[in-house]
Protein backbone atom coordinates (compact mmCIF):
# COMPACT_ATOMS: atom_id res chain seq x y z
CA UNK A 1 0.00 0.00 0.00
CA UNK A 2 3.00 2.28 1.09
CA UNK A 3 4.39 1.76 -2.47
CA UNK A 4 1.18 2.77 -4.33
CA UNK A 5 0.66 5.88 -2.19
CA UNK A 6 4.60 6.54 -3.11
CA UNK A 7 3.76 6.00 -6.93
CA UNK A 8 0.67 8.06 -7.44
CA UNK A 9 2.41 11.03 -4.93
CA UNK A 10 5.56 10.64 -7.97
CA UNK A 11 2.70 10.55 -10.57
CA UNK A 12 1.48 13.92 -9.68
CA UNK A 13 4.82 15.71 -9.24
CA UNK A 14 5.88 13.75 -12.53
CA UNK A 15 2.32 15.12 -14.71
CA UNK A 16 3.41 18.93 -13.12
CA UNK A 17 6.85 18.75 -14.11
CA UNK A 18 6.04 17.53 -17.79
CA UNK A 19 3.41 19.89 -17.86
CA UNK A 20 5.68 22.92 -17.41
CA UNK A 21 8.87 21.47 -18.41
CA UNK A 22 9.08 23.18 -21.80
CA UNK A 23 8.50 26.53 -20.21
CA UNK A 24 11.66 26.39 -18.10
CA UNK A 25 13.97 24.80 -20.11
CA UNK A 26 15.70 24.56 -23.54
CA UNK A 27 18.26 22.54 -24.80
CA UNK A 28 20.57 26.09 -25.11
CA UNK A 29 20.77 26.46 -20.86
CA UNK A 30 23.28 23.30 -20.74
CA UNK A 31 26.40 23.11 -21.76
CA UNK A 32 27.37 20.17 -24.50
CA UNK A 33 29.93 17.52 -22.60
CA UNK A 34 32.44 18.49 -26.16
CA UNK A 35 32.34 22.00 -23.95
CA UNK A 36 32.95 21.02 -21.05
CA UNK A 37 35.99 18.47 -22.07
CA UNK A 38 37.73 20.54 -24.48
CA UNK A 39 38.01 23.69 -22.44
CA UNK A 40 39.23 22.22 -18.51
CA UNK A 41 38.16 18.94 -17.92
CA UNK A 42 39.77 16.88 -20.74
CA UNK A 43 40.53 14.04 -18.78
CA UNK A 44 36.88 13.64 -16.64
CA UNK A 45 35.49 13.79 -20.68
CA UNK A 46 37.07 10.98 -21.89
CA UNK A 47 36.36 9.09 -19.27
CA UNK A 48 32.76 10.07 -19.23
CA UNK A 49 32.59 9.55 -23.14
CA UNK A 50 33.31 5.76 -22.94
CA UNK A 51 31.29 4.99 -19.96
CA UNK A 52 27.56 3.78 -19.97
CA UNK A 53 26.65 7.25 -18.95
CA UNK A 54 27.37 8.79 -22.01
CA UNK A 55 25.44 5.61 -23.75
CA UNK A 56 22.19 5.85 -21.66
CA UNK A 57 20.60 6.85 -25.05
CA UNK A 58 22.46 5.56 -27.68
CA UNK A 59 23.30 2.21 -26.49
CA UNK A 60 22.18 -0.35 -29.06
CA UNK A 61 19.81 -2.21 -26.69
CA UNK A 62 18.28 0.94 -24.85
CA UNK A 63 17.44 1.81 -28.30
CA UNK A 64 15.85 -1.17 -29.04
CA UNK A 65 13.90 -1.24 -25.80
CA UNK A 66 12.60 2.42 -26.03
CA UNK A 67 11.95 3.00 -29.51
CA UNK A 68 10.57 -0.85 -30.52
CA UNK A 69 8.69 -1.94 -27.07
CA UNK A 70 8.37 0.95 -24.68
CA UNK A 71 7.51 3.71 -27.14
CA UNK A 72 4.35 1.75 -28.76
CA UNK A 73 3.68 -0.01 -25.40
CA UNK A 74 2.95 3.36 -24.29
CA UNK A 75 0.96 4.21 -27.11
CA UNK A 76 -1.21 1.09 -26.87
CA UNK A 77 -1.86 1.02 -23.03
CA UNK A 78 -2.78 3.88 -20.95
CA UNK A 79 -1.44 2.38 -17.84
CA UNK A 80 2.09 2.56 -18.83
CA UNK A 81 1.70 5.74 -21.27
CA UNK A 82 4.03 8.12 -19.24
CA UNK A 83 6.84 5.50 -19.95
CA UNK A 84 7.07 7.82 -23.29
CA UNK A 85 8.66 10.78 -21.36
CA UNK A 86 9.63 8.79 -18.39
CA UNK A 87 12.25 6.45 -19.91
CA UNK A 88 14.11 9.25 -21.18
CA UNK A 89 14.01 11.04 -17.69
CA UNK A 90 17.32 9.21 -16.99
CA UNK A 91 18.38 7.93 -20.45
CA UNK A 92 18.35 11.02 -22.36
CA UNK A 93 17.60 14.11 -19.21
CA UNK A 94 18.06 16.92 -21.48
CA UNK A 95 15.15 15.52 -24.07
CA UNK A 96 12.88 15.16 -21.00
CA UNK A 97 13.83 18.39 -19.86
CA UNK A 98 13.03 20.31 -22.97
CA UNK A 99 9.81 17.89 -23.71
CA UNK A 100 11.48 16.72 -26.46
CA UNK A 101 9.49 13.88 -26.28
CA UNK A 102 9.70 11.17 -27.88
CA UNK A 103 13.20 12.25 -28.54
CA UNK A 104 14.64 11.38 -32.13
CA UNK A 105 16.62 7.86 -32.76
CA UNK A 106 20.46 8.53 -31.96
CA UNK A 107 20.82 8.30 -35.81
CA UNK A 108 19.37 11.29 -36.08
CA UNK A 109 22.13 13.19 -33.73
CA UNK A 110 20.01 15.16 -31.84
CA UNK A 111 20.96 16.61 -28.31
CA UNK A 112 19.23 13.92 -26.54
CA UNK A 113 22.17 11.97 -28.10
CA UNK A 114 24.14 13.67 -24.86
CA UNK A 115 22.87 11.20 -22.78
CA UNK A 116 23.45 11.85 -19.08
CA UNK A 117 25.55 14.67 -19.48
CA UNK A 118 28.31 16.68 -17.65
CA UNK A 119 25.86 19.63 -17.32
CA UNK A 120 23.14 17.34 -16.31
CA UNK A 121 24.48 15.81 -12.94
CA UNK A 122 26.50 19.06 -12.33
CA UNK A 123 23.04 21.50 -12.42
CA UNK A 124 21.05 18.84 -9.96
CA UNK A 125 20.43 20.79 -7.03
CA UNK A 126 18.38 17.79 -5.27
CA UNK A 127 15.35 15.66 -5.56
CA UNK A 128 11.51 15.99 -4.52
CA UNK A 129 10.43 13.82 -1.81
CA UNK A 130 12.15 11.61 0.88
CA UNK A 131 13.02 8.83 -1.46
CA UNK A 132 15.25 9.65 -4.54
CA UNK A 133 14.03 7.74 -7.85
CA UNK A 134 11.82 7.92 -11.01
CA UNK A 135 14.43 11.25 -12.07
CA UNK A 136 13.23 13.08 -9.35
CA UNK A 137 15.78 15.74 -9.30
CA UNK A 138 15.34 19.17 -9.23
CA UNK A 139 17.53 20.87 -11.73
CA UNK A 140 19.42 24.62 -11.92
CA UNK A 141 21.01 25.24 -15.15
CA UNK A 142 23.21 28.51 -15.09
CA UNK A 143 26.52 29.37 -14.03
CA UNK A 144 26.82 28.09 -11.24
CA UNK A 145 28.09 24.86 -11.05
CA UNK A 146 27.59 22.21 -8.11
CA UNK A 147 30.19 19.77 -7.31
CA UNK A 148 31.11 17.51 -4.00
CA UNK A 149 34.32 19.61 -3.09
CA UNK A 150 35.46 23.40 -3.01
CA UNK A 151 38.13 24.48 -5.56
CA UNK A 152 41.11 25.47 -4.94
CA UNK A 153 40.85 28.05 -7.75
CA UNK A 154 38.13 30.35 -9.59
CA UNK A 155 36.80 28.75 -12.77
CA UNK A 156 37.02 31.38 -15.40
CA UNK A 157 34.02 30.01 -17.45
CA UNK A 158 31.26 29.17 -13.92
CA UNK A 159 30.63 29.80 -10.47
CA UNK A 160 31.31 26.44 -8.33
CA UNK A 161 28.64 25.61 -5.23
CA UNK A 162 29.55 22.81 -3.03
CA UNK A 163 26.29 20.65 -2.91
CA UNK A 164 26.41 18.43 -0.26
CA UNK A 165 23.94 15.39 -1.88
CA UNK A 166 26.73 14.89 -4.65
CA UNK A 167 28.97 12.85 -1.77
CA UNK A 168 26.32 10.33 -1.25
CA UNK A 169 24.60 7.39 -2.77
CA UNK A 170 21.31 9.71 -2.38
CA UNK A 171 22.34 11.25 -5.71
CA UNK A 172 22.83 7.96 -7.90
CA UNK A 173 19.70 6.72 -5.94
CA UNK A 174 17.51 9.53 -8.56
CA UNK A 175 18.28 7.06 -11.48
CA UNK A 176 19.07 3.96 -9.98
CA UNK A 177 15.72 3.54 -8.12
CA UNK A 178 12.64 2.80 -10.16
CA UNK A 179 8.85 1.97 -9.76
CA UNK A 180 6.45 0.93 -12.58
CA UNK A 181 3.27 2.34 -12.87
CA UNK A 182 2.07 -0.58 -10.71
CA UNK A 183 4.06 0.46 -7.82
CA UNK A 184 6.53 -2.22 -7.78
CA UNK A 185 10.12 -1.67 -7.24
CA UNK A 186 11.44 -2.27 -10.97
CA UNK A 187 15.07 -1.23 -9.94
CA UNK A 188 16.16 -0.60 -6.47
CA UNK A 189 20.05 -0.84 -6.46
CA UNK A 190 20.10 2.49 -4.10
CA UNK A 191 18.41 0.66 -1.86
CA UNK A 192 20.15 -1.97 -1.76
CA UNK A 193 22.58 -0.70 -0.85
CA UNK A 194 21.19 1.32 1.77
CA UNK A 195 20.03 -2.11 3.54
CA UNK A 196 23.21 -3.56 3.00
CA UNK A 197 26.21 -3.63 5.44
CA UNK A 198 28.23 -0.65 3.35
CA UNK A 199 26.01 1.96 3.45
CA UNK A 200 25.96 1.54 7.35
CA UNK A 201 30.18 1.57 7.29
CA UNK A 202 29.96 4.61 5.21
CA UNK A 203 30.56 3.45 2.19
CA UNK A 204 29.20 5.41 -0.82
CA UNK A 205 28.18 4.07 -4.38
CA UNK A 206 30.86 6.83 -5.48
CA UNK A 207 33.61 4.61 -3.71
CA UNK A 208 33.42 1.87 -6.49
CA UNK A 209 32.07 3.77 -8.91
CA UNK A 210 34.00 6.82 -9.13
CA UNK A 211 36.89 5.70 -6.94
CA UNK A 212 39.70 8.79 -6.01
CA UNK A 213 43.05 9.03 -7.38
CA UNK A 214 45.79 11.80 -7.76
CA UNK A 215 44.80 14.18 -10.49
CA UNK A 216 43.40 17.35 -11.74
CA UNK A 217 40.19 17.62 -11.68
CA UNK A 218 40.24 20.52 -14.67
CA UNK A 219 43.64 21.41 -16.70
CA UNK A 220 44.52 24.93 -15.33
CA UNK A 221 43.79 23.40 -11.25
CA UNK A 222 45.73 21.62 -8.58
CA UNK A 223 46.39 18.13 -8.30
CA UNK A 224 44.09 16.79 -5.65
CA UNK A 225 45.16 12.89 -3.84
CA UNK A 226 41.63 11.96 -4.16
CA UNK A 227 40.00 13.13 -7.10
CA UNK A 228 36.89 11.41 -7.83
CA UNK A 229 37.30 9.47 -10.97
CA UNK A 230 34.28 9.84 -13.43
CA UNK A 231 34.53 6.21 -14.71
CA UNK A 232 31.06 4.88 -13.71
CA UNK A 233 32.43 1.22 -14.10
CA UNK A 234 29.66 -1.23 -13.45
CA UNK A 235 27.36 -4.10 -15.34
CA UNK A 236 28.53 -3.03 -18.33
CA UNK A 237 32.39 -3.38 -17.43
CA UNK A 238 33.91 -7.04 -17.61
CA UNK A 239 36.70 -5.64 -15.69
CA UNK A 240 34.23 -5.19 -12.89
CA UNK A 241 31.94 -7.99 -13.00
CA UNK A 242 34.91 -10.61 -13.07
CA UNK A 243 35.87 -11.79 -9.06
CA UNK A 244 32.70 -9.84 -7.79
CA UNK A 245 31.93 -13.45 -6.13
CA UNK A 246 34.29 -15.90 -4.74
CA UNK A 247 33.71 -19.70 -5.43
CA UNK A 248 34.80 -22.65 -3.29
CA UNK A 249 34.10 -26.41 -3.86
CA UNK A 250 33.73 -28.85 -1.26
CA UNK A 251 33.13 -32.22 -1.99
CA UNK A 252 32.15 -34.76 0.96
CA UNK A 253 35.00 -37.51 0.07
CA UNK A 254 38.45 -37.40 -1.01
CA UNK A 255 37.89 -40.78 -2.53
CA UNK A 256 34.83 -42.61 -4.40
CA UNK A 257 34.13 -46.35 -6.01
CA UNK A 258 32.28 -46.48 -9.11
CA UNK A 259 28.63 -46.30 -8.24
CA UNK A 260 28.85 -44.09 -5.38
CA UNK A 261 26.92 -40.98 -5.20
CA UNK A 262 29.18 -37.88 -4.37
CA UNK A 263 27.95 -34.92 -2.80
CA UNK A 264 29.25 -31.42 -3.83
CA UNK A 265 29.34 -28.14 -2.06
CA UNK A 266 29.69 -24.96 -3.95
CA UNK A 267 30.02 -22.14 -1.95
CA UNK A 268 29.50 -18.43 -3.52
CA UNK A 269 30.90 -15.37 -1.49
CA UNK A 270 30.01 -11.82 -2.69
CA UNK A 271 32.67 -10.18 -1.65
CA UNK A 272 32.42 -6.99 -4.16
CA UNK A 273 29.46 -5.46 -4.95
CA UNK A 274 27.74 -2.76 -2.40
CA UNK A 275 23.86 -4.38 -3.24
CA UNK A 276 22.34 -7.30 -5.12
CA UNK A 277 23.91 -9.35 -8.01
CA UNK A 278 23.09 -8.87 -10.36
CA UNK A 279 21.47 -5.21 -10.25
CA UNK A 280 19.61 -2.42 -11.75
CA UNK A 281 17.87 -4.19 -15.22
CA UNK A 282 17.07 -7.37 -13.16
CA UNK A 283 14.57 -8.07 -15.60
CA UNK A 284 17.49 -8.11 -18.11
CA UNK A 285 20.25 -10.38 -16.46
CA UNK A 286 21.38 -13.55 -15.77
CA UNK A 287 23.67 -15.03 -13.78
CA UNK A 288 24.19 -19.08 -13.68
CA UNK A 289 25.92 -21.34 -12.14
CA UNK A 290 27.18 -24.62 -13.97
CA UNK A 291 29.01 -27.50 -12.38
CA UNK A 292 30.53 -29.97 -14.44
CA UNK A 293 32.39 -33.69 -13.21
CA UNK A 294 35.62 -34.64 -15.78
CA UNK A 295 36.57 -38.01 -15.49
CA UNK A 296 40.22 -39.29 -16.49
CA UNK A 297 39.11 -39.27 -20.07
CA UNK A 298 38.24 -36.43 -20.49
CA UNK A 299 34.76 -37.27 -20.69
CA UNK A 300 32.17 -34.60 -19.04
CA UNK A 301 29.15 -34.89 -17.26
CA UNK A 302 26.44 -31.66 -16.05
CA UNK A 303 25.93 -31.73 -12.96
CA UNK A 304 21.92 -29.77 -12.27
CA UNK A 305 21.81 -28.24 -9.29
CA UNK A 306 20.18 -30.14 -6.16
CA UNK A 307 16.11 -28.65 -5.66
CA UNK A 308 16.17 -26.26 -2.32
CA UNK A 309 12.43 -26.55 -2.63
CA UNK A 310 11.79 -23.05 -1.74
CA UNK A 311 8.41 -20.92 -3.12
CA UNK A 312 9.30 -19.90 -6.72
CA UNK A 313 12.24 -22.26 -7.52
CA UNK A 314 11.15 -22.94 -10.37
CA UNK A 315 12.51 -19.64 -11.87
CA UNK A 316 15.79 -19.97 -10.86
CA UNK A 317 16.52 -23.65 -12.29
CA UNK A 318 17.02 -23.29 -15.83
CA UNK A 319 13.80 -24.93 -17.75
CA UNK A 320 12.91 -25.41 -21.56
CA UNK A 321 10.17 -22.86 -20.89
CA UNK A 322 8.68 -20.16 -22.70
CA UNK A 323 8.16 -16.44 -21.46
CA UNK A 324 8.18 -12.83 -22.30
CA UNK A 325 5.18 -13.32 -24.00
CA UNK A 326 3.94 -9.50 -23.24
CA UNK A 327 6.60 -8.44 -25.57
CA UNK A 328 3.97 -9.56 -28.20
CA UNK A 329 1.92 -5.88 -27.13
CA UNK A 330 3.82 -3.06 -28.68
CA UNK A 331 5.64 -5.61 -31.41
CA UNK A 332 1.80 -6.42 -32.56
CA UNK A 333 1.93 -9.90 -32.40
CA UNK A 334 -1.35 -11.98 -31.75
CA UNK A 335 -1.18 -14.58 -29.43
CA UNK A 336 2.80 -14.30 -29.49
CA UNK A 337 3.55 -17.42 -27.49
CA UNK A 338 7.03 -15.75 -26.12
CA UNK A 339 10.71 -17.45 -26.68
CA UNK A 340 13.08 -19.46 -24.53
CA UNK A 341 12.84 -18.09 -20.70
CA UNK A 342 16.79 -18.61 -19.62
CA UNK A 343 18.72 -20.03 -23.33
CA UNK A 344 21.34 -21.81 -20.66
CA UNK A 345 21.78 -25.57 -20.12
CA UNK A 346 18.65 -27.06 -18.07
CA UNK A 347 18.96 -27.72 -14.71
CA UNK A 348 21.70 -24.61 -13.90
CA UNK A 349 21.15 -22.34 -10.94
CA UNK A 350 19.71 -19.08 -11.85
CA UNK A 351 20.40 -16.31 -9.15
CA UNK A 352 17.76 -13.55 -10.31
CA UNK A 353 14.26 -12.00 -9.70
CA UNK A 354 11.72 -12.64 -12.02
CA UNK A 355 9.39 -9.56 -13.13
CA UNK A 356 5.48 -10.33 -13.72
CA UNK A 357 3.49 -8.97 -15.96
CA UNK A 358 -0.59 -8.20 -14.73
CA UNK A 359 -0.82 -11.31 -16.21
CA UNK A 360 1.10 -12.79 -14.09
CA UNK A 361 3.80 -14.06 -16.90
CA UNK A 362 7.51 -13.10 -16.32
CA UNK A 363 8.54 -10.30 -18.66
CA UNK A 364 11.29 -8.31 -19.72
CA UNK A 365 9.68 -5.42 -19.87
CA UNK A 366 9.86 -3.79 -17.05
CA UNK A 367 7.26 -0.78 -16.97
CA UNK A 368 4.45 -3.76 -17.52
CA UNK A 369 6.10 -5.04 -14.48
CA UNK A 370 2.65 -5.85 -12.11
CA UNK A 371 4.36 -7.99 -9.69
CA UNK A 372 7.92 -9.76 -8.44
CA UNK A 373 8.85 -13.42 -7.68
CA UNK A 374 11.17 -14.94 -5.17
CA UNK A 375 14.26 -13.26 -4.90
CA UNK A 376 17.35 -14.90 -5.36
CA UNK A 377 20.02 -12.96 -5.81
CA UNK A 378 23.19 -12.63 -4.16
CA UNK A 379 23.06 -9.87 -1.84
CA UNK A 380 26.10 -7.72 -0.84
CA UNK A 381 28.51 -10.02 2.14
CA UNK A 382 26.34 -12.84 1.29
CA UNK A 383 27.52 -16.46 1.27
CA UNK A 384 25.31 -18.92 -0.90
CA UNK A 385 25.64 -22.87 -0.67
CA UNK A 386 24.76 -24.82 -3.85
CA UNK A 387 24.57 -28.55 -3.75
CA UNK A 388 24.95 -31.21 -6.63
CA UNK A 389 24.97 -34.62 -6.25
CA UNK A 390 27.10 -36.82 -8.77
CA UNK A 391 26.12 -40.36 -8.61
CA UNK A 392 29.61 -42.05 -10.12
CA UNK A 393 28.38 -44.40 -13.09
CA UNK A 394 29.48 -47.92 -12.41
CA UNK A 395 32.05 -47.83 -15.86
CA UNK A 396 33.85 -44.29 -14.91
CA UNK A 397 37.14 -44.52 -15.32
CA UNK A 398 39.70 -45.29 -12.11
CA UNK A 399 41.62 -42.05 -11.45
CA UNK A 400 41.49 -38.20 -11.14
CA UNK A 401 37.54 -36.88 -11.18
CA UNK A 402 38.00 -33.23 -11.62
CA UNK A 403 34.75 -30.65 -10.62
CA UNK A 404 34.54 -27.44 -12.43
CA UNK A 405 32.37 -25.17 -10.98
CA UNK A 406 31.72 -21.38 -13.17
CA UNK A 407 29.47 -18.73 -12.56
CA UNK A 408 28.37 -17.07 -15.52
CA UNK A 409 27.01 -13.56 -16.20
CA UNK A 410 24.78 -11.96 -19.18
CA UNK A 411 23.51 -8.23 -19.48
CA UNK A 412 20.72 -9.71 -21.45
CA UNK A 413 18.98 -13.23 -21.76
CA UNK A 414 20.37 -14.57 -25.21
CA UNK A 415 16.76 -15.60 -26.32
CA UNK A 416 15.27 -12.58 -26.18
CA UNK A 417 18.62 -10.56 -27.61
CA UNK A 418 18.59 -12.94 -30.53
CA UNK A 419 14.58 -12.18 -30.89
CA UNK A 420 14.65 -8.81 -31.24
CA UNK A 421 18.40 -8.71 -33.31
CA UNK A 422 20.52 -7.44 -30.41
CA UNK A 423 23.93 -7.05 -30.84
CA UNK A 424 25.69 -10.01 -29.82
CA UNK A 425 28.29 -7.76 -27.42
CA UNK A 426 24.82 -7.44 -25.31
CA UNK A 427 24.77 -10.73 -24.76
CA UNK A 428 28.25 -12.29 -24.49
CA UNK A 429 29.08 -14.44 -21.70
CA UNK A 430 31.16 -12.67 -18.99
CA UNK A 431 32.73 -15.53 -16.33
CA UNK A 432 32.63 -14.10 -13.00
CA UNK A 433 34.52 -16.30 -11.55
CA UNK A 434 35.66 -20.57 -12.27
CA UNK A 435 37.17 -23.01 -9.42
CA UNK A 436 38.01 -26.44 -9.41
CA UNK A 437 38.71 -29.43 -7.55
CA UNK A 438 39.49 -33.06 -7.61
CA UNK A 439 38.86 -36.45 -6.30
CA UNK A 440 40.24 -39.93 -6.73
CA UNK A 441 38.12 -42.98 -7.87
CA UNK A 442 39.55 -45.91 -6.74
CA UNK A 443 38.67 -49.47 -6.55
C-alpha cells in the first residue's frame, strides 16, 4: 500500500513537471559535454565519453527497448503511457527536460544523443520527496556549477557551489531507483545498498564507482590525492563484473568407487558489490551457475543443481520454458507465445528475480512489471551454498575426477537478444569467476 501511495504522490509531481517542463527549459541552458571536455576537464570527458553514462541513449539495446517496445507499449496502453517521457528522464535528461518527447533515434544526432551529461548531474540541485528515484531531481542550469568539493581556484568560465547530496549514494539513488506504474520496485540498487552492510560503514556508491586518485580535476587546477574518478564502471564493465563473487568447492570424500553418489558443495561469497547481483535491469540479467564432473578421459558430465524446494524455484533452475510473451503488445503480435525463458543448459542455478506482468507471466519489460517473484540474488557479504549430487556411473574410469564449478554472467537473456536482433556484445558471456577441484576414484 505504502508503495502505491509513493507511486501516485511521484505521478502527480511527474504530470506537473512535464506539464511545465518546456517553459523552463531549452536545450541552449546546458552546456554540451564536447564543452565542457575541451576547455578544462579533458581528462573527466574521456572518461565520461566511454562509460555507460554517455550511452544511456544511444546504447544499441536501450534503443531497441525504447523505440521498438516501450515507445508503442505506451501508445497502446494507458497504464504505462508516461513510460514515453519517463524512460528518457534518466536515459536522455536533457530531451525530457526540454519535452522533447519522444526524442529522435540517436541516428538522427540530436541533443538527446548527450545522454546523461556533464551539465546534467553538475546543475542537480536535489530531488523531490524523501526517497530519490523515477528522475526526481530538481535541476538549476546557469553558471553556477555544483560539485562535492570546493576548488582550490576560480573557474574562469562558472561559479562552483559545493552541494552536499553529490557525496552520497542519495544522488545515484535519482536514477538507480525505479517503480512501474504498478508500484513495484522495478530497480532498487540504491536501496540496496542502503540495507546492505556498506552503506551503514559509510561506504558510498561513489567509492566503487567513481573511486579517487591523484589528479586534476580541470587542466589549469591543482592536483588533488583523491579526485573522484568519473569512470562509472559497473554491469557493463567485464573488468568489474569478473571476481565480484568468490567460489569454493567442497566435496564430501576425497575418494569414491564407481557407483557411489558424491555430494558437492559450492560455496558463492560476494565479496564486491555494495547491493544485489546482479542489479539495476534485473529483468534483463542472468547469472548461472554450472558445475561440471571430468573423469580421467576427459569425458564430461552436467551436474543440475540439487532442488532447495523453496516458493518460486522454479525460476531460478534453468527450464525449456517459454516467457516474455507480453513483448507480443507493442511488437503487434497476436497470441505471441514468447521465446526461450533462460537459453542456458537445463537444470543450472539461476540467481535472479523474475518480473510479472498483470498477467502474471515473467517479462522483460519492465514498466508492464505488475508484480515480483522470489528473490534470489546474491546480496552484498552474502555467502550462498549450492549442492549437486554426482552419482559415479558404475564404468567411470579409475583415477582423477576433476569438478569445475563457473558462474556465468549476461547483461541480457540470449533468447530474447537474438529475438529482437541485439547485438551479440549485449549478450556475451562474462565468467565471473571458475574453481576447481578433484577427487580420486579408486577401486
Amino acid at each position: 500500500m505504502k508503495s502505491i501511495l509513493i507511486y501516485t504522490i511521484s505521478i502527480i509531481l511527474f504530470t506537473i513537471i512535464v506539464y511545465s517542463i518546456d517553459k523552463y527549459f531549452n536545450y541552449q541552458d546546458f552546456e554540451t559535454p564536447q564543452y565542457c571536455g575541451t576547455k578544462c576537464h579533458e581528462e573527466f570527458f574521456h572518461q565520461w565519453r566511454q562509460s555507460m553514462m554517455a550511452q544511456a541513449f544511444t546504447h544499441e539495446w536501450d534503443e531497441i527497448e525504447y523505440f521498438e517496445l516501450a515507445l508503442p507499449h505506451s501508445e497502446i496502453d494507458e497504464k504505462v503511457s508516461e513510460v514515453k517521457a519517463g524512460c528518457n528522464g534518466c536515459h536522455a535528461p536533457l530531451a525530457y527536460l526540454t519535452g522533447d518527447i519522444p526524442p529522435k533515434r540517436p541516428s538522427e544526432k540530436t541533443r538527446a544523443n548527450e545522454s546523461v551529461s556533464c551539465d546534467v548531474c553538475h546543475t542537480i540541485v536535489g530531488f523531490t520527496g524523501d526517497i530519490p528515484y523515477n528522475f526526481n531531481y530538481i535541476v538549476k542550469p546557469g553558471k553556477t556549477k555544483y560539485n562535492s568539493r570546493k576548488s582550490n581556484i576560480e573557474s574562469p568560465n562558472h561559479k562552483i557551489e559545493v552541494n552536499p547530496i553529490m557525496k552520497t549514494g542519495d544522488f545515484c539513488g535519482i536514477c538507480h531507483n525505479e517503480m512501474s506504474p504498478y508500484g513495484v520496485w522495478v530497480k532498487s540498487t540504491h536501496l540496496e545498498w542502503r540495507e546492505g552492510p556498506y552503506y551503514k560503514e559509510g561506504v558510498q556508491c561513489q567509492d566503487c564507482h567513481m573511486p579517487r586518485a591523484e589528479t586534476r580535476t580541470a587542466v589549469m587546477g591543482k592536483i588533488y590525492p583523491d579526485a573522484r574518478q568519473h569512470l562509472f564502471n559497473g554491469a557493463h564493465d567485464p573488468a568489474k563484473v569478473k571476481g565480484a563473487v568468490e567460489i569454493r568447492l567442497n566435496p564430501d570424500c576425497t575418494e569414491v568407487e564407481p557407483g557411489n553418489p558424491v555430494k558437492l558443495n559450492v560455496v558463492l561469497f560476494n565479496q564486491k558489490t555494495g547491493h544485489k547481483f546482479p542489479t539495476g535491469s534485473v529483468e534483463d540479467r542472468i547469472l548461472w551457475l554450472h558445475v561440471e564432473a571430468i573423469d580421467s578421459k576427459g569425458n564430461v558430465y552436467h551436474l543440475p543443481v540439487d532442488k532447495k524446494g523453496f516458493a518460486g524455484e522454479e525460476y531460478t533452475i534453468a527450464q525449456d520454458v517459454l516467457a516474455y510473451q507480453d513483448m507480443g503488445i507493442p511488437l503487434k503480435i497476436p497470441d505471441f507465445k514468447g521465446v526461450q525463458r533462460d537459453g542456458i543448459p537445463i537444470g543450472d542455478r539461476i540467481f535472479r528475480m523474475p518480473y510479472f506482468d498483470p498477467q502474471g507471466r515473467m517479462t522483460i519489460q519492465q514498466w508492464n512489471t505488475a508484480s515480483l517473484g522470489v528473490d534470489y540474488r546474491i546480496g552484498p557479504r552474502q555467502t550462498v551454498i549450492e549442492t549437486y549430487t554426482f552419482n559415479v556411473p558404475v564404468n567411470l574410469p579409475l583415477g582423477k575426477l576433476k569438478f569445475v564449478a563457473v558462474l556465468n554472467y549476461q547483461l541480457l537473456v540470449k533468447p530474447v537478444a537474438e529475438f529482437l536482433k541485439v547485438p551479440k556484445s549485449e549478450y556475451e558471456i562474462i565468467e565471473v569467476n571458475r574453481q576447481t577441484t578433484e577427487i580420486n576414484v579408486i577401486d
